[in-house]
C-alpha atoms as a PDB file:
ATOM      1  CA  UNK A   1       0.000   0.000   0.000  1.00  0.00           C
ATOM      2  CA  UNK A   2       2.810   2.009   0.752  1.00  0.00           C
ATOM      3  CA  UNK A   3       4.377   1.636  -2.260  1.00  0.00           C
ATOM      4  CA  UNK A   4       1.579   2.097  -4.851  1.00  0.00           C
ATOM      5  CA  UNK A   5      -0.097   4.531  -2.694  1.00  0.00           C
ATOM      6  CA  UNK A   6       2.800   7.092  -3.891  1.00  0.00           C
ATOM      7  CA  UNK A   7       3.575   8.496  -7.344  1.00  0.00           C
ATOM      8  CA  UNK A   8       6.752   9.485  -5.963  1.00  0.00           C
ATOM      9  CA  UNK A   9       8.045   5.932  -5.160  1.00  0.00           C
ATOM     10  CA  UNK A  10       5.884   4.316  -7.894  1.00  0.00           C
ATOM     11  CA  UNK A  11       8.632   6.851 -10.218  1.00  0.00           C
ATOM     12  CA  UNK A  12      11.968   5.430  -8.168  1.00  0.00           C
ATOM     13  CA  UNK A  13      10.432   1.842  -9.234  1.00  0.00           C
ATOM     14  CA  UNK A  14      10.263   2.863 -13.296  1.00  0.00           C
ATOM     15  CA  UNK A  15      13.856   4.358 -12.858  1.00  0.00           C
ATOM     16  CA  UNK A  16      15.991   1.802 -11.102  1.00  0.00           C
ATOM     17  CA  UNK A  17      13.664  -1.051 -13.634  1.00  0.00           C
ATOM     18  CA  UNK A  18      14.337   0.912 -16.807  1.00  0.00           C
ATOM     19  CA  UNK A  19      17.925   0.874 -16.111  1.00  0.00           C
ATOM     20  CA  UNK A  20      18.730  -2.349 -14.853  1.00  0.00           C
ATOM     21  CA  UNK A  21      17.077  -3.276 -18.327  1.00  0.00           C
ATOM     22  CA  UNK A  22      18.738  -2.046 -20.499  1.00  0.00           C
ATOM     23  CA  UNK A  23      21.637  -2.741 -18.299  1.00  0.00           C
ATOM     24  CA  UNK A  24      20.749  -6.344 -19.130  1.00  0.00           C
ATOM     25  CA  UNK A  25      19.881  -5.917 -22.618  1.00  0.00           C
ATOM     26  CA  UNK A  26      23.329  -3.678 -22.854  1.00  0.00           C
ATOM     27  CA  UNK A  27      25.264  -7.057 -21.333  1.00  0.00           C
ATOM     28  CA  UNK A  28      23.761  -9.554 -23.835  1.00  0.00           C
ATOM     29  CA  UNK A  29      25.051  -7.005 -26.913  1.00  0.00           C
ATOM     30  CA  UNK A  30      28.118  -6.827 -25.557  1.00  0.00           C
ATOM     31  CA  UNK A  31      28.693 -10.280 -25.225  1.00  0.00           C
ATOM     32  CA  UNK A  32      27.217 -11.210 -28.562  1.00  0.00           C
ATOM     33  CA  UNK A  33      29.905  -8.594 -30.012  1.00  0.00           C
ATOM     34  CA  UNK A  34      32.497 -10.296 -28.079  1.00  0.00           C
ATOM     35  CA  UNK A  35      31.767 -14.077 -28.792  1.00  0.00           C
ATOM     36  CA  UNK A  36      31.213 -12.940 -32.564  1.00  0.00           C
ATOM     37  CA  UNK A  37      34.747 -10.778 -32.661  1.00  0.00           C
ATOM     38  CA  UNK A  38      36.898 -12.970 -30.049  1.00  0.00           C
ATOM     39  CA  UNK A  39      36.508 -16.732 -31.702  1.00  0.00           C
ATOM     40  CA  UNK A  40      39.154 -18.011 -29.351  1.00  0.00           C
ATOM     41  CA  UNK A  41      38.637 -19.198 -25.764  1.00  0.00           C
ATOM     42  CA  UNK A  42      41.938 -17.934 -24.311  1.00  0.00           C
ATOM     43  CA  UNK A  43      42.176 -14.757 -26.186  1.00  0.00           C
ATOM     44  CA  UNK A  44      38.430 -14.372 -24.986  1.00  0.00           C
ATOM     45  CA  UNK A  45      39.216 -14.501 -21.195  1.00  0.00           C
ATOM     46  CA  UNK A  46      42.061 -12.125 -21.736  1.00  0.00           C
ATOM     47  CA  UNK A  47      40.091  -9.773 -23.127  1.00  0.00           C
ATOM     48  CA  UNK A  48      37.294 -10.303 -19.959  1.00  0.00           C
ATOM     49  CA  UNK A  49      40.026  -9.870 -17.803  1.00  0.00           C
ATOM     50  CA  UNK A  50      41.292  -6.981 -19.358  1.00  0.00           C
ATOM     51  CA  UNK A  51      37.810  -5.576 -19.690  1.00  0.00           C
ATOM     52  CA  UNK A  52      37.063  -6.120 -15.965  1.00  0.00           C
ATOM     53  CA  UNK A  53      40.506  -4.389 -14.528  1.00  0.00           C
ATOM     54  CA  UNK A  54      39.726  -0.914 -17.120  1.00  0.00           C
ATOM     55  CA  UNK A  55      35.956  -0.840 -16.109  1.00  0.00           C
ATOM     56  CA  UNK A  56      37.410  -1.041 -12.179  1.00  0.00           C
ATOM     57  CA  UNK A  57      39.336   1.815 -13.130  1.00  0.00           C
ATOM     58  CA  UNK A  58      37.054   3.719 -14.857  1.00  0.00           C
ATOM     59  CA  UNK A  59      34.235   3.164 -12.405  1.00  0.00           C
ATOM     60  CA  UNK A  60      36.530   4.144  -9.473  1.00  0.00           C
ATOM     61  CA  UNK A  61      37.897   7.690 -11.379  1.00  0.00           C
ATOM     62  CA  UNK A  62      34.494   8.162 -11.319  1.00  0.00           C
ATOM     63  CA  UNK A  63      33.163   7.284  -8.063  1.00  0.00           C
ATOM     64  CA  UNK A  64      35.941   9.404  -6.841  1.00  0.00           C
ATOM     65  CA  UNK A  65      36.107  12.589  -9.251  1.00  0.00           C
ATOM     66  CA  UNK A  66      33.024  12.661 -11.549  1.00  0.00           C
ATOM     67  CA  UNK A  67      30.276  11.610  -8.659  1.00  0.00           C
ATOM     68  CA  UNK A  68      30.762  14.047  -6.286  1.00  0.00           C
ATOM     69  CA  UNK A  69      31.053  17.013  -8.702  1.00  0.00           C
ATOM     70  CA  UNK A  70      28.092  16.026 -11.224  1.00  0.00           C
ATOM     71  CA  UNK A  71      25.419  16.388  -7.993  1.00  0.00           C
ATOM     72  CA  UNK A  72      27.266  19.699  -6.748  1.00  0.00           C
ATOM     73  CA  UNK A  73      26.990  21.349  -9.128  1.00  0.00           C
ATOM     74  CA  UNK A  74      24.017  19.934 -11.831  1.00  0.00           C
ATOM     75  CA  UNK A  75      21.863  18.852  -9.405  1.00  0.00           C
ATOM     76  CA  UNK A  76      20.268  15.790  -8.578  1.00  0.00           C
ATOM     77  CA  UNK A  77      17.945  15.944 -11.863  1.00  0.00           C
ATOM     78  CA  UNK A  78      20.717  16.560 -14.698  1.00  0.00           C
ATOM     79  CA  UNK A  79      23.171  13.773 -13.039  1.00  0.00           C
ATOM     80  CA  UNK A  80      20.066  11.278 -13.327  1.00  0.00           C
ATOM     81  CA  UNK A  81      20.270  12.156 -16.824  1.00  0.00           C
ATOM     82  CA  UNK A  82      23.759  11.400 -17.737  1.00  0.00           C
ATOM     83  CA  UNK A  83      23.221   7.633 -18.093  1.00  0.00           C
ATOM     84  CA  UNK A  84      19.878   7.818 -19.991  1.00  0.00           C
ATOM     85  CA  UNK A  85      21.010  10.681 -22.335  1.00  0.00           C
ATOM     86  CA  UNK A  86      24.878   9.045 -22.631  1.00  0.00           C
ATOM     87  CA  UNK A  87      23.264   5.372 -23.153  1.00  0.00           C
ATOM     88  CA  UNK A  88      20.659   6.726 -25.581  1.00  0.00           C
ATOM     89  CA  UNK A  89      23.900   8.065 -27.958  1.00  0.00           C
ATOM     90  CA  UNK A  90      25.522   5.255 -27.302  1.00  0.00           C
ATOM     91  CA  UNK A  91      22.864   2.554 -28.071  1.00  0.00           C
ATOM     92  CA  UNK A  92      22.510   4.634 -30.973  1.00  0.00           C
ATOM     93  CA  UNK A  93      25.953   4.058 -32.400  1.00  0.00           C
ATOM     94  CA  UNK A  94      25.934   0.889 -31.634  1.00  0.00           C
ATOM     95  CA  UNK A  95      22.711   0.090 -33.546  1.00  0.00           C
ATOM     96  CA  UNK A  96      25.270   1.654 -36.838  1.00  0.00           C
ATOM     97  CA  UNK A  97      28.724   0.420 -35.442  1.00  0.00           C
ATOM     98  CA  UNK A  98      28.093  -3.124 -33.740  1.00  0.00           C
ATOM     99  CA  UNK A  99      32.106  -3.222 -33.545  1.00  0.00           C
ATOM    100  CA  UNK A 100      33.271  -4.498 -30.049  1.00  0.00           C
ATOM    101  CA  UNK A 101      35.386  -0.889 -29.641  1.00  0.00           C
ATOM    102  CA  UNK A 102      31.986   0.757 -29.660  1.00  0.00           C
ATOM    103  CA  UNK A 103      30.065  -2.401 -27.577  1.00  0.00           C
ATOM    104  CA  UNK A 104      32.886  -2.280 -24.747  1.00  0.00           C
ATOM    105  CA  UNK A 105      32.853   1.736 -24.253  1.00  0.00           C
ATOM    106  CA  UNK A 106      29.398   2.043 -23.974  1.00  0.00           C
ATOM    107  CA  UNK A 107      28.939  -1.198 -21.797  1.00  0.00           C
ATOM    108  CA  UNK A 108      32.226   0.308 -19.447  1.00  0.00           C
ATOM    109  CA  UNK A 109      30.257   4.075 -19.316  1.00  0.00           C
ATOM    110  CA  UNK A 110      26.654   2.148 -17.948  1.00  0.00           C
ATOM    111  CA  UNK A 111      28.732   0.078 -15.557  1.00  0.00           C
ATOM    112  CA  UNK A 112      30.795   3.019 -14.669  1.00  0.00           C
ATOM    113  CA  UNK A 113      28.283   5.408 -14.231  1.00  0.00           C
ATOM    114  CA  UNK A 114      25.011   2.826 -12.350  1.00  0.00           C
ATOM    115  CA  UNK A 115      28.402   2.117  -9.702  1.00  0.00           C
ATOM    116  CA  UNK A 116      28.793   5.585  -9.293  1.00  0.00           C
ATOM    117  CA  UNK A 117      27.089   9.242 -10.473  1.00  0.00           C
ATOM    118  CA  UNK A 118      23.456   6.558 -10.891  1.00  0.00           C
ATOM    119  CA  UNK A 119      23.675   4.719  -7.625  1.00  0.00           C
ATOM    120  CA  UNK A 120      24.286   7.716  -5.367  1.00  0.00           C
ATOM    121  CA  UNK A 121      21.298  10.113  -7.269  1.00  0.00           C
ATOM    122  CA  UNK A 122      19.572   6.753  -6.733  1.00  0.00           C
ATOM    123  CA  UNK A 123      20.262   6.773  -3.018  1.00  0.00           C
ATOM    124  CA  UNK A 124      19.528  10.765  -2.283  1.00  0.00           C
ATOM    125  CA  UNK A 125      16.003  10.107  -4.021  1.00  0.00           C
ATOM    126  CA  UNK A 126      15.173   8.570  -0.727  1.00  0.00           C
ATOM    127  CA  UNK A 127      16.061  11.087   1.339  1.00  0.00           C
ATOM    128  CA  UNK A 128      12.857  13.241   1.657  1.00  0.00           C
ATOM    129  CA  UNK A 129      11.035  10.079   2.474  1.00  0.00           C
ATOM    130  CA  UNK A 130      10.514   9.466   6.563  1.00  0.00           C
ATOM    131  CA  UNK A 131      12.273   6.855   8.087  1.00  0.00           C
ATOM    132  CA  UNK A 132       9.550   4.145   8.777  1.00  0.00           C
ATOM    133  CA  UNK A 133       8.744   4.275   5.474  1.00  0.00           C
ATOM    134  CA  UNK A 134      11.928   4.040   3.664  1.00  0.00           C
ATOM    135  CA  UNK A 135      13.086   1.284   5.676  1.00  0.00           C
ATOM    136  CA  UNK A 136       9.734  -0.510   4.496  1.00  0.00           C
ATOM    137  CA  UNK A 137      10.419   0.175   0.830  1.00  0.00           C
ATOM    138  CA  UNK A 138      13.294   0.303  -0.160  1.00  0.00           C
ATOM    139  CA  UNK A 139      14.294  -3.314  -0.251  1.00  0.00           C
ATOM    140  CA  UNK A 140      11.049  -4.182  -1.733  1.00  0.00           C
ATOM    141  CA  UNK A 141      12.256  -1.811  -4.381  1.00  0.00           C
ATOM    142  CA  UNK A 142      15.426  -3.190  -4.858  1.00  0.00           C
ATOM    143  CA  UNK A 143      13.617  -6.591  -4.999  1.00  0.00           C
ATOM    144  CA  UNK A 144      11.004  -5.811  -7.449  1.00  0.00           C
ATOM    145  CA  UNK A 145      13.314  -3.930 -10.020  1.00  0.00           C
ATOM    146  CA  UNK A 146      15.983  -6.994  -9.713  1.00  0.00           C
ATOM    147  CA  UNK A 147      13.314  -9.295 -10.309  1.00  0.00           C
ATOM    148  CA  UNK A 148      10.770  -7.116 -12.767  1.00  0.00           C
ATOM    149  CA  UNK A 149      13.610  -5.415 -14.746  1.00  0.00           C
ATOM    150  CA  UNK A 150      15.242  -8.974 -15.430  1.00  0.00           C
ATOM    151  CA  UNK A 151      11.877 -10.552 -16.499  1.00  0.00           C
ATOM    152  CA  UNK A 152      11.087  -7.737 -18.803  1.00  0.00           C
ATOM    153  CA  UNK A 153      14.646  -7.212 -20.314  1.00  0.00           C
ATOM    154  CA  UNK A 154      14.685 -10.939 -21.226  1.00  0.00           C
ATOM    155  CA  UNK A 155      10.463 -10.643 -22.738  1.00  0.00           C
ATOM    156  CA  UNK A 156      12.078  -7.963 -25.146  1.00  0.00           C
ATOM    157  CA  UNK A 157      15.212 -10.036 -26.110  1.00  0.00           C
ATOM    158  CA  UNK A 158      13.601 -12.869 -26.517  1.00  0.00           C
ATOM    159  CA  UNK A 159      11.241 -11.170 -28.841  1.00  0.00           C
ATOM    160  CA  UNK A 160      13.510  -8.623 -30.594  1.00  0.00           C
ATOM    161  CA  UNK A 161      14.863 -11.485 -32.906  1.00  0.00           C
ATOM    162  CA  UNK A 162      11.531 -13.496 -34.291  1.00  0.00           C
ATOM    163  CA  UNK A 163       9.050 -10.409 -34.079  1.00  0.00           C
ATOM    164  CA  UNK A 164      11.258  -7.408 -35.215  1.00  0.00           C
ATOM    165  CA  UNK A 165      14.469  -9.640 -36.890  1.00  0.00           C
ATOM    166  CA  UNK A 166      16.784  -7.574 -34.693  1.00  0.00           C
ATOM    167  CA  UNK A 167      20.352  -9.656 -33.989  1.00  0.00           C
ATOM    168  CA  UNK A 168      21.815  -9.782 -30.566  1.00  0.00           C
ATOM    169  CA  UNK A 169      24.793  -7.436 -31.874  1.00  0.00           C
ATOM    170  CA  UNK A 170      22.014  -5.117 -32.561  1.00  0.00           C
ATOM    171  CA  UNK A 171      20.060  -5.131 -29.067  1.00  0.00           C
ATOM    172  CA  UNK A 172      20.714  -1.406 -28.421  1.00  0.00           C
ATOM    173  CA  UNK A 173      17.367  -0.697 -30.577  1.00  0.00           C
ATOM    174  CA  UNK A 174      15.418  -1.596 -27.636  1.00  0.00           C
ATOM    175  CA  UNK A 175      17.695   0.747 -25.631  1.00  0.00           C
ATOM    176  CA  UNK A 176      16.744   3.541 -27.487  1.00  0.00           C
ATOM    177  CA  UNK A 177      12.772   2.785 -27.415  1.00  0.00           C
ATOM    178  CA  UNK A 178      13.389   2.356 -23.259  1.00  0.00           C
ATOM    179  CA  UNK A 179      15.474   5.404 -23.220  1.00  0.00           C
ATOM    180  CA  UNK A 180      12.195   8.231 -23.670  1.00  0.00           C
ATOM    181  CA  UNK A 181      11.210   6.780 -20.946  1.00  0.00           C
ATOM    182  CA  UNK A 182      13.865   6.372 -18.446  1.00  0.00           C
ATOM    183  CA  UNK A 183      14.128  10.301 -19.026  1.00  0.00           C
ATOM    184  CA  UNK A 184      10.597  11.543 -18.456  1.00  0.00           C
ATOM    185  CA  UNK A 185      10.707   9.273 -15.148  1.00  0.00           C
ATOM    186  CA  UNK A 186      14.337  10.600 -14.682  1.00  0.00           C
ATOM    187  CA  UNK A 187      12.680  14.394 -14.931  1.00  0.00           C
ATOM    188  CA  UNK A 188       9.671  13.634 -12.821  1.00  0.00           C
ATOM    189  CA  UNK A 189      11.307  11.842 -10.120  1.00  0.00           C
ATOM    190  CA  UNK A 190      13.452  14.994 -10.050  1.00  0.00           C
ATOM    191  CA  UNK A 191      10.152  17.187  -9.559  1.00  0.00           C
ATOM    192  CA  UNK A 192       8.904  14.852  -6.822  1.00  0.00           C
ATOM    193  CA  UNK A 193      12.112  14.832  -5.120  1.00  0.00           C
ATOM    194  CA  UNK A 194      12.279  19.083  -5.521  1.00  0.00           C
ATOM    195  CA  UNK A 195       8.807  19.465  -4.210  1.00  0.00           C
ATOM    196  CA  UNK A 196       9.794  16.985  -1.294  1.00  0.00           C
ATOM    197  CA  UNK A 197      12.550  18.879  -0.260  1.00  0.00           C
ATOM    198  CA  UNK A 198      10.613  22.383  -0.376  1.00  0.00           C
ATOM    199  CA  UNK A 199       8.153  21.249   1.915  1.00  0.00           C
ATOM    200  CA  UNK A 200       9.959  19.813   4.443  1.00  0.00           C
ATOM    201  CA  UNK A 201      12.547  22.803   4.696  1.00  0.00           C
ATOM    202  CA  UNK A 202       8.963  24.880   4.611  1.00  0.00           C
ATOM    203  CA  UNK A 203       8.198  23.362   8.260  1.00  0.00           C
ATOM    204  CA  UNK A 204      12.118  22.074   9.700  1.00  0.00           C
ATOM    205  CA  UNK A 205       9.916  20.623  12.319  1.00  0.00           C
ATOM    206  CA  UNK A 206       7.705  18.716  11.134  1.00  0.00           C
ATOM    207  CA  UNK A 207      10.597  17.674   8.290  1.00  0.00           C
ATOM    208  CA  UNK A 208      12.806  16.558  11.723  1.00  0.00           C
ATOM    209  CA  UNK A 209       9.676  14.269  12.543  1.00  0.00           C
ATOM    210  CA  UNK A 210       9.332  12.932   8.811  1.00  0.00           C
ATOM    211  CA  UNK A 211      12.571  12.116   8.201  1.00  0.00           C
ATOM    212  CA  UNK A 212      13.279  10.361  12.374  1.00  0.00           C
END
């Protein structure tokens, strides 16, 4: 009740959903790319090792740089944006370029950014919301967009190929039909989460109670 009682949470479900989706549908191209470039086994794992040790890198730099910086001083609304807006461009070039160059650096940017700029706007979306109730929700949340975004990335997959003749190396066309989305919720989340703020900074005590 809690849950889909509030527009405002009901909009943190769509977000974290649409982008563990196309997370998922992001991993499959990649890995299509890479089984189709990389025939052999040993040369294959080299490259995943490879792969993994850069995207460590590049996910720390930005957990450590880009994170802190990005909500300073665009606010939380714009640095929800990046990894819609960034994914969107690159899905896009991937969908005319399904080279593993161009798989690999947009598969490193939505790992880098979900660890890092994502995961903490993700986080401060909560913050408005009191205690009791956060502590209710949130793993319910976490639950249902593991579970929901997983079920529907693999419905589209599995129905990109037969239904629209789209080949794995090609999956980021179903990015760019999820990405409209992810940004309007991106944007209205970002209202909610403005109006939240306003009111509780409105009345600091009753915002003390809310949030204990």
């Amino acid at each position: 009740r809690l849950l889909f009682g509030s527009r405002y949470l009901l909009l943190i479900v769509a977000l974290v959903m649409i982008a563990k989706a196309s997370s998922t549908i992001l991993d499959n191209q990649w890995n299509s790319v890479v089984e189709k470039t990389i025939l052999e086994k040993n040369a294959r794992t080299a490259f995943f090792g490879g792969f993994s040790a850069l995207l460590n890198g590049v996910a720390f730099f930005l957990q450590l740089v880009v994170t802190s910086y990005a909500l300073r001083h665009l606010g939380i609304g714009i640095s929800l944006l990046l990894l819609p807006v960034g994914l969107c461009v690159g899905a896009g070039a991937t969908v005319f370029w399904p080279v593993l160059v161009v798989s690999s650096v947009v598969r490193i940017y939505d790992l880098g950014m979900n660890y890092s700029v994502n995961q903490l706007g993700k986080e401060i979306l909560y913050l408005p919301i009191s205690s009791h109730v956060r502590y209710r929700v949130k793993p319910l949340i976490d639950m249902l967009a593991f579970r929901g975004s997983k079920g529907l990335a693999g419905l589209l997959i599995s129905l990109a190929s037969p239904l629209l003749g789209i080949p794995d190396e090609k999956l980021g066309v179903l990015v760019l039909i999820l990405a409209p989305l992810w940004i309007l919720a991106a944007w209205a989340v970002r209202d909610e989460y403005m109006q939240s703020i306003r009111k509780l900074l409105s009345n600091p005590k009753e915002g003390r109670k809310a949030l204990h």
